[in-house]
C-alpha atoms as a PDB file:
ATOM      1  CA  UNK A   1       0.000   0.000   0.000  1.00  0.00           C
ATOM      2  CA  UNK A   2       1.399   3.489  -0.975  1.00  0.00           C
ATOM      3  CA  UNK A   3       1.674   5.571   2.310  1.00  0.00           C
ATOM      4  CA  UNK A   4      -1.254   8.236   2.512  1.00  0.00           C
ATOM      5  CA  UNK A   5      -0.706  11.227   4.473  1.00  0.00           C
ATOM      6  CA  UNK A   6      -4.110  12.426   6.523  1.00  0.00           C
ATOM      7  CA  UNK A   7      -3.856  16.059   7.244  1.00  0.00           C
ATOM      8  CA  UNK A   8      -6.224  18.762   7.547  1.00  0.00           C
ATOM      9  CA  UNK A   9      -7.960  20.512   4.714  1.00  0.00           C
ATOM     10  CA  UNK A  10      -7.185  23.834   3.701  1.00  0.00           C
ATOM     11  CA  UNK A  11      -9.132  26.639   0.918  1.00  0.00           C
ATOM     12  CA  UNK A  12      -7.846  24.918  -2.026  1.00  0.00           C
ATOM     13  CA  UNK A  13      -8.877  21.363  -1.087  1.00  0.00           C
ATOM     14  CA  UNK A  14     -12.327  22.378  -1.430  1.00  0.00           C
ATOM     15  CA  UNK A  15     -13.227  21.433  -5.000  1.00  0.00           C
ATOM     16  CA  UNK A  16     -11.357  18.157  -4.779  1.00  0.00           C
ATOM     17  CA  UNK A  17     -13.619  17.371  -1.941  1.00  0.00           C
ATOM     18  CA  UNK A  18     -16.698  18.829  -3.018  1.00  0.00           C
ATOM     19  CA  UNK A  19     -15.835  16.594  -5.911  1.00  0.00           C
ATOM     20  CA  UNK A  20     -15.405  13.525  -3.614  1.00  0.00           C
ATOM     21  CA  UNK A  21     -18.506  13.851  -1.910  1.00  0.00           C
ATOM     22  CA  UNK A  22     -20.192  14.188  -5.413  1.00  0.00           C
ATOM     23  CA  UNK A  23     -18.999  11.108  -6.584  1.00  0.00           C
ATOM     24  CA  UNK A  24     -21.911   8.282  -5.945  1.00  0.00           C
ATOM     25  CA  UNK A  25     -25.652   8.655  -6.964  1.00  0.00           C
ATOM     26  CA  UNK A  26     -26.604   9.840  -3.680  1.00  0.00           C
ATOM     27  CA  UNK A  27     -23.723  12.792  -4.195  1.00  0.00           C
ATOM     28  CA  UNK A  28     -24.663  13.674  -7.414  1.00  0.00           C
ATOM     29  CA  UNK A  29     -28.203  14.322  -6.138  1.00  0.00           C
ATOM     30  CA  UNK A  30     -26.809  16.673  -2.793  1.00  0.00           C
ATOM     31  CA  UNK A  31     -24.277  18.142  -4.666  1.00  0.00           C
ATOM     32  CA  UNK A  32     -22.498  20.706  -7.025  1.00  0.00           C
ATOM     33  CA  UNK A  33     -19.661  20.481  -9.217  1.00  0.00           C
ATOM     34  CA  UNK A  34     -18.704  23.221 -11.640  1.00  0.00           C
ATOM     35  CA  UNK A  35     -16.844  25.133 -13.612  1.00  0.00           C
ATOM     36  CA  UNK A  36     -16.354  27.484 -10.248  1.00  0.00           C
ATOM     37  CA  UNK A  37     -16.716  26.607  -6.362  1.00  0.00           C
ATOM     38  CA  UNK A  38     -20.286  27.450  -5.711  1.00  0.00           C
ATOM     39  CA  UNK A  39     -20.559  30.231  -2.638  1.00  0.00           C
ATOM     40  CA  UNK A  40     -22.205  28.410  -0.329  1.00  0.00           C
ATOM     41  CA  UNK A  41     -19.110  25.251  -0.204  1.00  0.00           C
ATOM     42  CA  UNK A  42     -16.478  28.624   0.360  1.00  0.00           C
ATOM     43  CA  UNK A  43     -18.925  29.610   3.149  1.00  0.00           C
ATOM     44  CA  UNK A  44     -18.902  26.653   5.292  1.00  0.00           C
ATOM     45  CA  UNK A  45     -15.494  26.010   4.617  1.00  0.00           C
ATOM     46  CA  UNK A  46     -14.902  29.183   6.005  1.00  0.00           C
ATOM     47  CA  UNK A  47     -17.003  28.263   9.406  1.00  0.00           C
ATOM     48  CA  UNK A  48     -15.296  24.855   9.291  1.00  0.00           C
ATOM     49  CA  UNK A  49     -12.388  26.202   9.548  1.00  0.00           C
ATOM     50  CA  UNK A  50     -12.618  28.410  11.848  1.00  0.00           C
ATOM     51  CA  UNK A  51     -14.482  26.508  14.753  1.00  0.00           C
ATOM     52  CA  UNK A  52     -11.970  24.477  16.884  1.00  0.00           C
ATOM     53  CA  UNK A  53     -14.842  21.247  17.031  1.00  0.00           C
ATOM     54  CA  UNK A  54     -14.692  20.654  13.313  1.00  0.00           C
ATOM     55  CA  UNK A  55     -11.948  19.019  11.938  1.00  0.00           C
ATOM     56  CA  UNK A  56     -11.726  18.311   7.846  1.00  0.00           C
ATOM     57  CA  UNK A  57      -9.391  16.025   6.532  1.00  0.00           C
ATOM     58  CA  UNK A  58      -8.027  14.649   3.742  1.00  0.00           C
ATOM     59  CA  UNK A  59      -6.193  11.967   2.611  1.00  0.00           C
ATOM     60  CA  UNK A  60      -3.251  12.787  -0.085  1.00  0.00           C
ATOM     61  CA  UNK A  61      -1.321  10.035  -2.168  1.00  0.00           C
ATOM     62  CA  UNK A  62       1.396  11.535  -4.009  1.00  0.00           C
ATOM     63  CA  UNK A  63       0.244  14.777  -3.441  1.00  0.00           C
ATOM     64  CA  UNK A  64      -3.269  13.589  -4.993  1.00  0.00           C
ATOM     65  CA  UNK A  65      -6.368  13.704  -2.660  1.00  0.00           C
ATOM     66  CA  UNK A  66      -8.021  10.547  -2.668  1.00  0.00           C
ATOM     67  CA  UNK A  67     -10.334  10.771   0.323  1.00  0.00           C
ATOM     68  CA  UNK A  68     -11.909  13.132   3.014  1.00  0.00           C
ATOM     69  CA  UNK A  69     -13.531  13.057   6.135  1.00  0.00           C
ATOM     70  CA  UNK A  70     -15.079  15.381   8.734  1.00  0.00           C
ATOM     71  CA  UNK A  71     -15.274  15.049  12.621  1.00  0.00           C
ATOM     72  CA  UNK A  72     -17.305  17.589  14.592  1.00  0.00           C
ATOM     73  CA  UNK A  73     -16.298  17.164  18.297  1.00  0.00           C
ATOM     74  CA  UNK A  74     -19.548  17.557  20.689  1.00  0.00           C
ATOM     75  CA  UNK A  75     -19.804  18.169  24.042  1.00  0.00           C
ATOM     76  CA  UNK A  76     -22.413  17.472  26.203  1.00  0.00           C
ATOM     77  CA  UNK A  77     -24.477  16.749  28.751  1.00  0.00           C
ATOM     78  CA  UNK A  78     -25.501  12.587  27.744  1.00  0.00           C
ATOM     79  CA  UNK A  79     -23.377   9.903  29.654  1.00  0.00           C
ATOM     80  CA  UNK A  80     -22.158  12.120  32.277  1.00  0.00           C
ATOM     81  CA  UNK A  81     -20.623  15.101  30.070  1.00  0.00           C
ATOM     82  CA  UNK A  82     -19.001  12.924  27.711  1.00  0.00           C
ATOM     83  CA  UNK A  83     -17.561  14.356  24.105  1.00  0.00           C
ATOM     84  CA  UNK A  84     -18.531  12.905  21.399  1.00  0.00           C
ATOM     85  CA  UNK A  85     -16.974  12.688  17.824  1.00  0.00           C
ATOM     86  CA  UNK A  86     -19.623  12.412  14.923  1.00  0.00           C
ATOM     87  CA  UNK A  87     -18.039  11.151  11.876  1.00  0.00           C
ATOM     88  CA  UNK A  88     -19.158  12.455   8.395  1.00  0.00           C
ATOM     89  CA  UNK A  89     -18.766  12.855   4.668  1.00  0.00           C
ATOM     90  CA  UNK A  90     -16.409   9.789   4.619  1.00  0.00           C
ATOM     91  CA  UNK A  91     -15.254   9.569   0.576  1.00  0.00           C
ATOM     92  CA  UNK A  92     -12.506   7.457  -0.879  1.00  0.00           C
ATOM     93  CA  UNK A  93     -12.254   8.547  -4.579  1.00  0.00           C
ATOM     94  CA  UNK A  94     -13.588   5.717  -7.201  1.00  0.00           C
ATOM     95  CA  UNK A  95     -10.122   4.409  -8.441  1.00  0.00           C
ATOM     96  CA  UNK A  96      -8.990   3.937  -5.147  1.00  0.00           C
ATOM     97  CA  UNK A  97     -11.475   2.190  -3.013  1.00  0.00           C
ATOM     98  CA  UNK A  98     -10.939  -1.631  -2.083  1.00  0.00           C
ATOM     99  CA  UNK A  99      -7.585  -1.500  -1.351  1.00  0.00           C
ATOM    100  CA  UNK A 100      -7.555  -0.717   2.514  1.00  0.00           C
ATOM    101  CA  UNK A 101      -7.671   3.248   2.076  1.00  0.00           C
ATOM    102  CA  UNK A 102     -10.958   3.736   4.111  1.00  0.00           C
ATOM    103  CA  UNK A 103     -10.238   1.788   6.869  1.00  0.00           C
ATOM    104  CA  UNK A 104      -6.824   3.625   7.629  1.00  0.00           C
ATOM    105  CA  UNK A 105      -9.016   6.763   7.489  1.00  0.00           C
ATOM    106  CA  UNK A 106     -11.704   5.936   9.556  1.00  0.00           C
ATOM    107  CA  UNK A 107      -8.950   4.313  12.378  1.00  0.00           C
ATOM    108  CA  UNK A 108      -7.276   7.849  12.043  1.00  0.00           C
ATOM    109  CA  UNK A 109     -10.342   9.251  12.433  1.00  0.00           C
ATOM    110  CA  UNK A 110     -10.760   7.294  15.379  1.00  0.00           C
ATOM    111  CA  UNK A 111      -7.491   7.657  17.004  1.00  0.00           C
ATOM    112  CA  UNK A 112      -8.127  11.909  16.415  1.00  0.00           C
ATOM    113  CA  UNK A 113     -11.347  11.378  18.515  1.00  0.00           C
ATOM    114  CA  UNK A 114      -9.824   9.040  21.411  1.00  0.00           C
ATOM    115  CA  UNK A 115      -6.655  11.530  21.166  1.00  0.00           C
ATOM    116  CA  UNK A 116      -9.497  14.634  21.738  1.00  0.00           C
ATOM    117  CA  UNK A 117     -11.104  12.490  24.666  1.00  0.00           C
ATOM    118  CA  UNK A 118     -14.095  11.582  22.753  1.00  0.00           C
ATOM    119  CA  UNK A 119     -16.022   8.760  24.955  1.00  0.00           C
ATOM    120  CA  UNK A 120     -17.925   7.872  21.944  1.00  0.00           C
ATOM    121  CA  UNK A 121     -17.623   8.013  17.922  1.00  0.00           C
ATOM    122  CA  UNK A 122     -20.700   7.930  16.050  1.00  0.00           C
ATOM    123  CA  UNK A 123     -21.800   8.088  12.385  1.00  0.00           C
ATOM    124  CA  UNK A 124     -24.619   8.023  10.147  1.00  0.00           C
ATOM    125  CA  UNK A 125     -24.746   5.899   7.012  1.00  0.00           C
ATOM    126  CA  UNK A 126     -27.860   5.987   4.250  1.00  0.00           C
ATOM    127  CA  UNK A 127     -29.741   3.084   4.348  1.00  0.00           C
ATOM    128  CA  UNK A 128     -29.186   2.813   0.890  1.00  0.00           C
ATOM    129  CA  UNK A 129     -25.139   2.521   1.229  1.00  0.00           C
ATOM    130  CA  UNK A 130     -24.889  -0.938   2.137  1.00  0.00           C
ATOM    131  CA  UNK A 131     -21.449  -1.361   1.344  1.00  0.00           C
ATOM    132  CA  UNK A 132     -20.560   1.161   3.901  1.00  0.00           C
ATOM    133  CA  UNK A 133     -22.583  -0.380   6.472  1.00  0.00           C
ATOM    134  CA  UNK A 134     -20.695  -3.701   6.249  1.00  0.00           C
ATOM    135  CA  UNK A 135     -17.494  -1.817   6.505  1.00  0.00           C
ATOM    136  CA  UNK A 136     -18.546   0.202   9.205  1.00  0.00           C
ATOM    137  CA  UNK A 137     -19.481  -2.699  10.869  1.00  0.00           C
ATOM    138  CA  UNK A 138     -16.205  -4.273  10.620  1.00  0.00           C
ATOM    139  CA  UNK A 139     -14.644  -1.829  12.464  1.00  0.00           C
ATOM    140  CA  UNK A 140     -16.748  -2.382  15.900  1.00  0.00           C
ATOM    141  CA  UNK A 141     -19.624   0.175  15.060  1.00  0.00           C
ATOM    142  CA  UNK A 142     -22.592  -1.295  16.302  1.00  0.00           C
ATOM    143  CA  UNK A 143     -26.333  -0.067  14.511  1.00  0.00           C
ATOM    144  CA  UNK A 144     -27.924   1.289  17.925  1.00  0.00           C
ATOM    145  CA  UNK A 145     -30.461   3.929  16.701  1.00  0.00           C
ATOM    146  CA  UNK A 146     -32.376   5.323  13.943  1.00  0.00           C
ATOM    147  CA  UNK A 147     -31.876   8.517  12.928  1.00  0.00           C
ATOM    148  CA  UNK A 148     -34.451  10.956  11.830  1.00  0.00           C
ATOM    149  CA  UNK A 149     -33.864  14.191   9.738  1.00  0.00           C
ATOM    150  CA  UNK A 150     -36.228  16.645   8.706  1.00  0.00           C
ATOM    151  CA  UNK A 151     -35.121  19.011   5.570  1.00  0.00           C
ATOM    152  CA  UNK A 152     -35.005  22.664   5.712  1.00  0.00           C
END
């Protein structure tokens, strides 16, 4: 395996990960890739960046980004004050998935939110993804709840 180098995102990642994150059919429904960086991905990179409980990575092979991930730390109250880290937007570009890539990421990812004295990592996976939900499963995360959303 050809080391990959986690590190945090900065302004010019953006499109590469806005193109990650657009690249399966749930993706290409959510989101928008273009000519130019649409506003509103420059926006909330911006508060990303800026907020000490987010945390955007990606993951660089040979100075080519083949994956992403985001970790908002949250504190609170639950299980006597514990922090938690939610796990999200997890992408491995196309070409490069099935060869072990993801699950260094997601044990990085893990290690970041042990390291940041998280008591608990959670994610959310589409129902429809059940590729991810076998591989998430592999790595000890255990289906607990259901989730609701409701769309603004």
């Amino acid at each position: 395996m050809t080391d990959m180098i986690v590190r945090r995102a900065i302004a010019a990642d953006v499109p590469a990960v806005v193109a990650l994150l657009a690249d399966d059919p749930l993706g290409q429904q959510r989101e928008h890739v273009g000519d130019s960086l649409d506003a509103d991905y420059v926006a909330a990179f911006t508060m990303i960046a800026a907020d000490p409980n987010q945390y955007l990575a990606v993951c660089v092979i040979e100075s080519v980004i083949i994956g992403c991930v985001q970790i908002s730390f949250i504190p609170g109250l639950t299980r006597r004050g514990a922090l938690r880290g939610q796990i999200e937007g997890v992408r491995i570009a196309d070409g490069w998935r099935g060869r072990g890539y993801g699950r260094q990421l997601l044990l990085w990812a893990i290690d970041t939110c042990r390291d940041r004295g998280c008591r608990l990592v959670q994610l959310t996976s589409d129902r429809s993804r059940d590729d991810a939900q076998r591989f998430y499963k592999s790595l000890g995360f255990a289906k607990s709840h259901d989730g609701f959303k409701l769309n603004l």
